[in-house]
PDB file of N, CA and C in Angstrom:
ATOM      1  N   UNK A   1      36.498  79.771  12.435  1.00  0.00           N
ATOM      2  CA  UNK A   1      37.542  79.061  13.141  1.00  0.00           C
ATOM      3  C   UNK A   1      38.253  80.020  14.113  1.00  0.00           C
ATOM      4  N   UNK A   2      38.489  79.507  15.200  1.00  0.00           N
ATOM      5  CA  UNK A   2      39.007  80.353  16.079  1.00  0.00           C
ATOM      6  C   UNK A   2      38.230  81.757  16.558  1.00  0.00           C
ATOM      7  N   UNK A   3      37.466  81.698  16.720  1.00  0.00           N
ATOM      8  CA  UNK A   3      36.357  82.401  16.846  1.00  0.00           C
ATOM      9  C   UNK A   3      34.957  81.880  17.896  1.00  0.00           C
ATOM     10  N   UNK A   4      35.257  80.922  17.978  1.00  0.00           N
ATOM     11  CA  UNK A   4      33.862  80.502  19.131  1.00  0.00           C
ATOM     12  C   UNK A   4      34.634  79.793  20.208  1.00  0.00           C
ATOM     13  N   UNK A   5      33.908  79.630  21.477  1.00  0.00           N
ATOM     14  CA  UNK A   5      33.682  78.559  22.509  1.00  0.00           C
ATOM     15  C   UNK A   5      32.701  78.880  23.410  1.00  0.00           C
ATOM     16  N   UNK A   6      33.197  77.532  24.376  1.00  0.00           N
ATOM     17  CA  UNK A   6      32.053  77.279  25.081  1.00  0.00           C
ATOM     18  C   UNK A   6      31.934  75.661  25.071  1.00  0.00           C
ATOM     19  N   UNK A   7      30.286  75.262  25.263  1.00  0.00           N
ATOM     20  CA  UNK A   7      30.197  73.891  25.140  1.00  0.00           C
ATOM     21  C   UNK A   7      30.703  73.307  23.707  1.00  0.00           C
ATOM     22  N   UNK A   8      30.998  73.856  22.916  1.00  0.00           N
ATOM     23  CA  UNK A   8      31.335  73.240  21.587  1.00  0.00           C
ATOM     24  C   UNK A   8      32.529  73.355  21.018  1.00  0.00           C
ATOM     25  N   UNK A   9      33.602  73.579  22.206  1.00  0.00           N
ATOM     26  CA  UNK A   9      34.853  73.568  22.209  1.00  0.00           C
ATOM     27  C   UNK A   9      35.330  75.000  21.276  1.00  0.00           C
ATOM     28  N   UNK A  10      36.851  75.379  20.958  1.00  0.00           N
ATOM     29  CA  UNK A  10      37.095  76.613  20.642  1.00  0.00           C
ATOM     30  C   UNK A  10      37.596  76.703  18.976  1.00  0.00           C
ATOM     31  N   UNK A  11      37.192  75.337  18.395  1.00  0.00           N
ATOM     32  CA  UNK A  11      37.217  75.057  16.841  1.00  0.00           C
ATOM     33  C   UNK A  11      38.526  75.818  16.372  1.00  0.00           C
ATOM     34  N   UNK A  12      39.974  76.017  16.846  1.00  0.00           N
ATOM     35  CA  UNK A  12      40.824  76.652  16.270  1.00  0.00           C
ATOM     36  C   UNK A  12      41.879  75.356  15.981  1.00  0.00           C
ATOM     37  N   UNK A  13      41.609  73.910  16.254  1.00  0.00           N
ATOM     38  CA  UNK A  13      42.483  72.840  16.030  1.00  0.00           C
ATOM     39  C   UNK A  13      43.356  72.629  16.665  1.00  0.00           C
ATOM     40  N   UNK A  14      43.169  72.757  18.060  1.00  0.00           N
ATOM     41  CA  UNK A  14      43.589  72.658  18.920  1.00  0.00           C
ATOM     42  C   UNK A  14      43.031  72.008  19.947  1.00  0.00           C
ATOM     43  N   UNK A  15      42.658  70.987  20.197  1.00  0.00           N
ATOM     44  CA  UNK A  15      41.526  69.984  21.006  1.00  0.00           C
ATOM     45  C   UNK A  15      42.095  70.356  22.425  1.00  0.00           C
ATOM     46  N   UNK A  16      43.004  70.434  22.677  1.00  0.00           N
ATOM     47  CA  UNK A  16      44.176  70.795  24.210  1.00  0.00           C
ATOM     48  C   UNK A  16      43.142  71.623  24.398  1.00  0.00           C
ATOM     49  N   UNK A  17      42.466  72.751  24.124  1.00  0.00           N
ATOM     50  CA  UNK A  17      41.888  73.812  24.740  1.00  0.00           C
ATOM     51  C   UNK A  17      40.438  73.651  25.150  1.00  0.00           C
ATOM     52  N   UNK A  18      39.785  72.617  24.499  1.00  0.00           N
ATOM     53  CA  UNK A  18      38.375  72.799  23.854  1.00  0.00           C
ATOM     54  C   UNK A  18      37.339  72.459  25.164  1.00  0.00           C
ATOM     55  N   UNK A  19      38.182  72.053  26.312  1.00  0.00           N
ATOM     56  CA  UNK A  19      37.330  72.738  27.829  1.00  0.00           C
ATOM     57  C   UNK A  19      37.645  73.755  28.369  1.00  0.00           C
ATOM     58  N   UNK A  20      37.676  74.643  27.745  1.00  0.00           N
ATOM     59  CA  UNK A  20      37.958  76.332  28.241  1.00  0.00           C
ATOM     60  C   UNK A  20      36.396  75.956  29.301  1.00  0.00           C
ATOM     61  N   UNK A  21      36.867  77.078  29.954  1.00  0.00           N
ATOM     62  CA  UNK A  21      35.700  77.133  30.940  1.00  0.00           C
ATOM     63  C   UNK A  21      35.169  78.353  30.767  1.00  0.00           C
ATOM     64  N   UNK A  22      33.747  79.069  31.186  1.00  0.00           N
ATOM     65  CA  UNK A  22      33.617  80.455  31.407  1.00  0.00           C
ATOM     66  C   UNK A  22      34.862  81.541  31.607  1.00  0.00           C
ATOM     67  N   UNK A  23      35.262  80.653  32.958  1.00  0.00           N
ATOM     68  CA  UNK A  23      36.042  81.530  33.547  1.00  0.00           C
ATOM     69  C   UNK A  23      37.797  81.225  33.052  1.00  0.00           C
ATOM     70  N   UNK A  24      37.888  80.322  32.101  1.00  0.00           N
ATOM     71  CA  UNK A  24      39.297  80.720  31.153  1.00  0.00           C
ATOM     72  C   UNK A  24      39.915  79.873  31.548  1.00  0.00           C
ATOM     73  N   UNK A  25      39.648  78.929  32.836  1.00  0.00           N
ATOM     74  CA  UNK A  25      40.408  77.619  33.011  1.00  0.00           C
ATOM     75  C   UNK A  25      40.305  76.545  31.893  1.00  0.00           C
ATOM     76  N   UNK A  26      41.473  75.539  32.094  1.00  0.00           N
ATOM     77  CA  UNK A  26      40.972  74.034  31.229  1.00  0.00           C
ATOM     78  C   UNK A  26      41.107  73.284  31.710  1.00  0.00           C
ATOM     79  N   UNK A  27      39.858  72.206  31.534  1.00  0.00           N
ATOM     80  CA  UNK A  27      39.499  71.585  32.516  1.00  0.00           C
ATOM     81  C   UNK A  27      40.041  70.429  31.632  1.00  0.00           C
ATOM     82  N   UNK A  28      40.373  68.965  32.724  1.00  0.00           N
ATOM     83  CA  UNK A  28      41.048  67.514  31.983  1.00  0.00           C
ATOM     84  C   UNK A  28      40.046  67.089  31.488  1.00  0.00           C
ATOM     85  N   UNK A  29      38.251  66.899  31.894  1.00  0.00           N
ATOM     86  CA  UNK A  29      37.697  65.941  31.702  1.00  0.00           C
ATOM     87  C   UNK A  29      36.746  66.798  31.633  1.00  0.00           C
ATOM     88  N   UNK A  30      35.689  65.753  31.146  1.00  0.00           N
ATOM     89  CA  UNK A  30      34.320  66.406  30.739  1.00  0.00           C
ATOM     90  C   UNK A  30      33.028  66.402  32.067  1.00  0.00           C
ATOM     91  N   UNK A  31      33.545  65.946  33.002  1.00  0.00           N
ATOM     92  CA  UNK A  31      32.299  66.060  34.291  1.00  0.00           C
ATOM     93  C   UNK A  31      32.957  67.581  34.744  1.00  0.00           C
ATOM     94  N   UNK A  32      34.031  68.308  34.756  1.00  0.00           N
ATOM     95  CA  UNK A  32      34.400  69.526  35.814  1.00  0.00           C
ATOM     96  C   UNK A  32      34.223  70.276  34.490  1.00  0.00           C
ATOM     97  N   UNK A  33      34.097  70.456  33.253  1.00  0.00           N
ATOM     98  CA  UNK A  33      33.826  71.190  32.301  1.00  0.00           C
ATOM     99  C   UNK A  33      32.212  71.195  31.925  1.00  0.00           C
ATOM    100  N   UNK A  34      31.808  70.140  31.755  1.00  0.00           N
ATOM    101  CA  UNK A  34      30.125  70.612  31.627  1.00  0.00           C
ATOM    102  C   UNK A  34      29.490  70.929  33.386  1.00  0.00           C
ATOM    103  N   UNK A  35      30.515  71.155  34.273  1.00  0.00           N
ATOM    104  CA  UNK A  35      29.819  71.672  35.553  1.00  0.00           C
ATOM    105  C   UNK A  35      29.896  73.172  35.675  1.00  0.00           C
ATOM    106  N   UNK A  36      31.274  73.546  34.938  1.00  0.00           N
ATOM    107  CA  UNK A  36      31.013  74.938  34.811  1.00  0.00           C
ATOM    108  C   UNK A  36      30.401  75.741  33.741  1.00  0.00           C
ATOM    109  N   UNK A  37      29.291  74.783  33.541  1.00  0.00           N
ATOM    110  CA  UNK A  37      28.626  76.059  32.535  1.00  0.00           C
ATOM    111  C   UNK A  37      26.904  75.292  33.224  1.00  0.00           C
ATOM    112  N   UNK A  38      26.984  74.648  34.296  1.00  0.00           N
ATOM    113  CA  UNK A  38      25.377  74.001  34.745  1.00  0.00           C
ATOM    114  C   UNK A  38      25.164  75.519  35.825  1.00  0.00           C
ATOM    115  N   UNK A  39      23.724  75.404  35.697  1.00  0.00           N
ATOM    116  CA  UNK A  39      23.464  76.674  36.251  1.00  0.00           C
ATOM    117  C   UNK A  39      22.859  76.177  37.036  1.00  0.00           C
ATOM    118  N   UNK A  40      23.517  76.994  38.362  1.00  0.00           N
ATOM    119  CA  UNK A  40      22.954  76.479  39.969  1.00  0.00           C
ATOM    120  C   UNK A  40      21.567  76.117  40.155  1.00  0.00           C
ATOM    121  N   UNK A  41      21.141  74.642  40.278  1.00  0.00           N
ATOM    122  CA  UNK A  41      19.955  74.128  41.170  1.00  0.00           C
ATOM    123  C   UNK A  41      19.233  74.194  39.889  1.00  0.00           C
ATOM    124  N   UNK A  42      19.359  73.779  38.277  1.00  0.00           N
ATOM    125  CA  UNK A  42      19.006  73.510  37.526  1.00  0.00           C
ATOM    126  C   UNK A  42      19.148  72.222  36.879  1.00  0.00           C
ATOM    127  N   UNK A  43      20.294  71.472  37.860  1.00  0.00           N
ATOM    128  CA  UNK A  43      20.548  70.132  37.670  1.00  0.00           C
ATOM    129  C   UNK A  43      21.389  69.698  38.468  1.00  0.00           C
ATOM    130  N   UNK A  44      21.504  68.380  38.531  1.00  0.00           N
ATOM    131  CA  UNK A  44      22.583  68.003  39.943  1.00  0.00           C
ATOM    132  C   UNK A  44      23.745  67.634  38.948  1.00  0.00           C
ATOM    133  N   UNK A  45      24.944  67.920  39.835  1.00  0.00           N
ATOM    134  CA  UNK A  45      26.156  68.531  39.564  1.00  0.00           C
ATOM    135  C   UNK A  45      27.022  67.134  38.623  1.00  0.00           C
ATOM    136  N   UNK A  46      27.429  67.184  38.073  1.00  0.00           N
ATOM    137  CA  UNK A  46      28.000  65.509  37.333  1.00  0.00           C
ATOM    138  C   UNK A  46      29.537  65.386  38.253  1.00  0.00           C
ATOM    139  N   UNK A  47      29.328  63.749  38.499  1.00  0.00           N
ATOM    140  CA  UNK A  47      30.240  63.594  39.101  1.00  0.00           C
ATOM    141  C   UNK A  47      31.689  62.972  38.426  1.00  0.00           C
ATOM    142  N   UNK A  48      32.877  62.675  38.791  1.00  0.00           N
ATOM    143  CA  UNK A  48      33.756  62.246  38.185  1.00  0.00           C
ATOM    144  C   UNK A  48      33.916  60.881  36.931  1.00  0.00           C
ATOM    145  N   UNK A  49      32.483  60.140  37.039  1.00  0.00           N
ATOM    146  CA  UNK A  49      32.485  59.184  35.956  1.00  0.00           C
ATOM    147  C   UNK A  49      30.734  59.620  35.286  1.00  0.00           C
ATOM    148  N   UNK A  50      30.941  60.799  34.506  1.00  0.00           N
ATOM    149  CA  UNK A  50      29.994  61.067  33.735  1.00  0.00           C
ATOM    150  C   UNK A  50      29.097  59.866  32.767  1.00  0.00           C
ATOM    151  N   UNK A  51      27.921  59.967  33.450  1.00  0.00           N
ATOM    152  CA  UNK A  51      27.034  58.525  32.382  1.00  0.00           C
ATOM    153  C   UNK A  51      27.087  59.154  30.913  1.00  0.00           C
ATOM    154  N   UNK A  52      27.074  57.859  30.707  1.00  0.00           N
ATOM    155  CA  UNK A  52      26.935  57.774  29.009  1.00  0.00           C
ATOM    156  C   UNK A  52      25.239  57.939  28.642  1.00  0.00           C
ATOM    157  N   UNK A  53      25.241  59.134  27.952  1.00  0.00           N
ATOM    158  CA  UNK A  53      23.698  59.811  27.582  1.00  0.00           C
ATOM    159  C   UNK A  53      22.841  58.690  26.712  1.00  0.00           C
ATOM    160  N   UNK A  54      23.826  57.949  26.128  1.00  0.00           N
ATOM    161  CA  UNK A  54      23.008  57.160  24.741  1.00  0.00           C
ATOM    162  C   UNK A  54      22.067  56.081  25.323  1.00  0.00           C
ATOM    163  N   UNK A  55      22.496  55.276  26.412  1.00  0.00           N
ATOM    164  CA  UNK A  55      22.471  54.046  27.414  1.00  0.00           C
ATOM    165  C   UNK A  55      21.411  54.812  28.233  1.00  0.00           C
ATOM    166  N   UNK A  56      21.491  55.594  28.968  1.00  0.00           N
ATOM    167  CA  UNK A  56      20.162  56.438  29.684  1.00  0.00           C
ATOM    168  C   UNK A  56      18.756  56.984  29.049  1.00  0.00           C
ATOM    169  N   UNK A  57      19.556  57.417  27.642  1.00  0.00           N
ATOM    170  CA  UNK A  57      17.814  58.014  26.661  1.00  0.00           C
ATOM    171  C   UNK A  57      18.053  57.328  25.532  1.00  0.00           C
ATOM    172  N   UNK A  58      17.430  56.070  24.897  1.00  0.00           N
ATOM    173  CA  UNK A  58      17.395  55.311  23.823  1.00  0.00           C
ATOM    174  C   UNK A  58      16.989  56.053  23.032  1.00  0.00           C
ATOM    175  N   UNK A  59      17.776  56.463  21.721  1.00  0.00           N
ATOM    176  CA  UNK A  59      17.166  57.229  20.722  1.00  0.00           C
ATOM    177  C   UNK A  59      18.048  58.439  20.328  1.00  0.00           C
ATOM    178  N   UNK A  60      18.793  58.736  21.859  1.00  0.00           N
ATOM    179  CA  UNK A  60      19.569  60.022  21.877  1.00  0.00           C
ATOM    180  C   UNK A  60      20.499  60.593  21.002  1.00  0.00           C
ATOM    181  N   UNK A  61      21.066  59.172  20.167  1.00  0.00           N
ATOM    182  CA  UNK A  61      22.343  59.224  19.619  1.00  0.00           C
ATOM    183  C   UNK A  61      21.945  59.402  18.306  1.00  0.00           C
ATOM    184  N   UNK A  62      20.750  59.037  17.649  1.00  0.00           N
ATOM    185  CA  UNK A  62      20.566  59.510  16.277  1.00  0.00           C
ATOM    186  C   UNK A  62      20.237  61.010  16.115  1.00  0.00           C
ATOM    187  N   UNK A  63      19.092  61.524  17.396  1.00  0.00           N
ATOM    188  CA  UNK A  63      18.860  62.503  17.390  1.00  0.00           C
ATOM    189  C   UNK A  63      20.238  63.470  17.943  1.00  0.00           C
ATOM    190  N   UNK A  64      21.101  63.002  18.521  1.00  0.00           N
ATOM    191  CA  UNK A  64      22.274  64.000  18.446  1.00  0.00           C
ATOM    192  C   UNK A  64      23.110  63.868  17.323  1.00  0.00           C
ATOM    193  N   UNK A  65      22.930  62.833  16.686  1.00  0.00           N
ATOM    194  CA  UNK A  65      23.704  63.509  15.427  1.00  0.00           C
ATOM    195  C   UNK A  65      22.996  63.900  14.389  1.00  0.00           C
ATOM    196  N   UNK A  66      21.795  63.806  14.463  1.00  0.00           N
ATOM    197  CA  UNK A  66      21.116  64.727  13.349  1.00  0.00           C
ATOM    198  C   UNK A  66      21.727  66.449  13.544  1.00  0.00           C
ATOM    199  N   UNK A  67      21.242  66.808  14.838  1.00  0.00           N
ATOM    200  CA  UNK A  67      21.540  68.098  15.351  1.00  0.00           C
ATOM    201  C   UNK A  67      22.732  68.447  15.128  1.00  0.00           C
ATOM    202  N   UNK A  68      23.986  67.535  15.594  1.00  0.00           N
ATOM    203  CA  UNK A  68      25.070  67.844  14.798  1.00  0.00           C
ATOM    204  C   UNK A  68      25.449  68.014  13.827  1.00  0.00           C
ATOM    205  N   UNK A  69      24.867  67.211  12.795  1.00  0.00           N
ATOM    206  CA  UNK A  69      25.356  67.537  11.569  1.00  0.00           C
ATOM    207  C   UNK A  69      24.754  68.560  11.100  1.00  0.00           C
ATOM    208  N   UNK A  70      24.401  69.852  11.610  1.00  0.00           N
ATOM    209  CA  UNK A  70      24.323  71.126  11.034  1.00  0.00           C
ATOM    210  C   UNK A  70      25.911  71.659  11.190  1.00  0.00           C
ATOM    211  N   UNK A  71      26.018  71.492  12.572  1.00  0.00           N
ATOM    212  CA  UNK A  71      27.133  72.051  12.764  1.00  0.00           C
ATOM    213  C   UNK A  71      28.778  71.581  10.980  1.00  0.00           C
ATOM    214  N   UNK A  72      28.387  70.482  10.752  1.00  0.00           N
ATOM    215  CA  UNK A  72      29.527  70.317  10.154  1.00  0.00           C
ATOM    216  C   UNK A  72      28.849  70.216   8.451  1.00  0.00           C
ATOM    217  N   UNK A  73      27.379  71.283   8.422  1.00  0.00           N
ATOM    218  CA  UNK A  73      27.223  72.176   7.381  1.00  0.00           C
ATOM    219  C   UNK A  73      27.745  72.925   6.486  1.00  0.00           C
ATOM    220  N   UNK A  74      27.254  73.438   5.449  1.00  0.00           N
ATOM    221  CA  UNK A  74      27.550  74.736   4.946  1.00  0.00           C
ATOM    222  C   UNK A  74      27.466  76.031   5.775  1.00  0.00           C
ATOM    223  N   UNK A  75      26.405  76.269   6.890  1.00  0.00           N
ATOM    224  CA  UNK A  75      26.553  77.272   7.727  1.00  0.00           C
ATOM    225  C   UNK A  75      27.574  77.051   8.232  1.00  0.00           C
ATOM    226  N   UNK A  76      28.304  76.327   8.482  1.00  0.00           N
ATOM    227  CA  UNK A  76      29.370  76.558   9.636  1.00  0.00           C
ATOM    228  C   UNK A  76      30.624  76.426   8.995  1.00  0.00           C
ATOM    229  N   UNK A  77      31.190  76.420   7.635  1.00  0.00           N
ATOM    230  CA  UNK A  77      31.899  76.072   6.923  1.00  0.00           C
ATOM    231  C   UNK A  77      32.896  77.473   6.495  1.00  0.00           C
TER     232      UNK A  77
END
């Protein structure tokens, strides 16, 4: 706790923070926060009404929470 960030926010219980950026800003929303960590000309840039991932890749949402729920494991505990 209080010990990580990045894309997976800064886990100290404090949600206010949890778009830290690289560069130490916080961002309001989630299109100017997952833009600063997209790496140039590896994807096009998200714009102010970020699509909903689940609705675009059918399937996405079980397989992201499988993956998640490591995170809220015993490793991470």
């Amino acid at each position: 706790s209080g010990q990580v960030r990045g894309l997976c926010g800064t886990f100290n219980g404090d949600q206010r923070d949890d778009f830290t950026t690289p560069e130490g800003d916080v961002e309001p929303g989630v299109a100017a926060f997952a833009n600063a960590f997209r790496a140039a000309g590896a994807c096009p840039a998200l714009g102010p009404g970020a699509p909903d991932p689940c609705r675009g890749f059918p399937g996405s949402r079980e397989r992201a929470e499988a993956a998640c729920a490591v995170l809220m494991g015993p490793a991470f505990q």
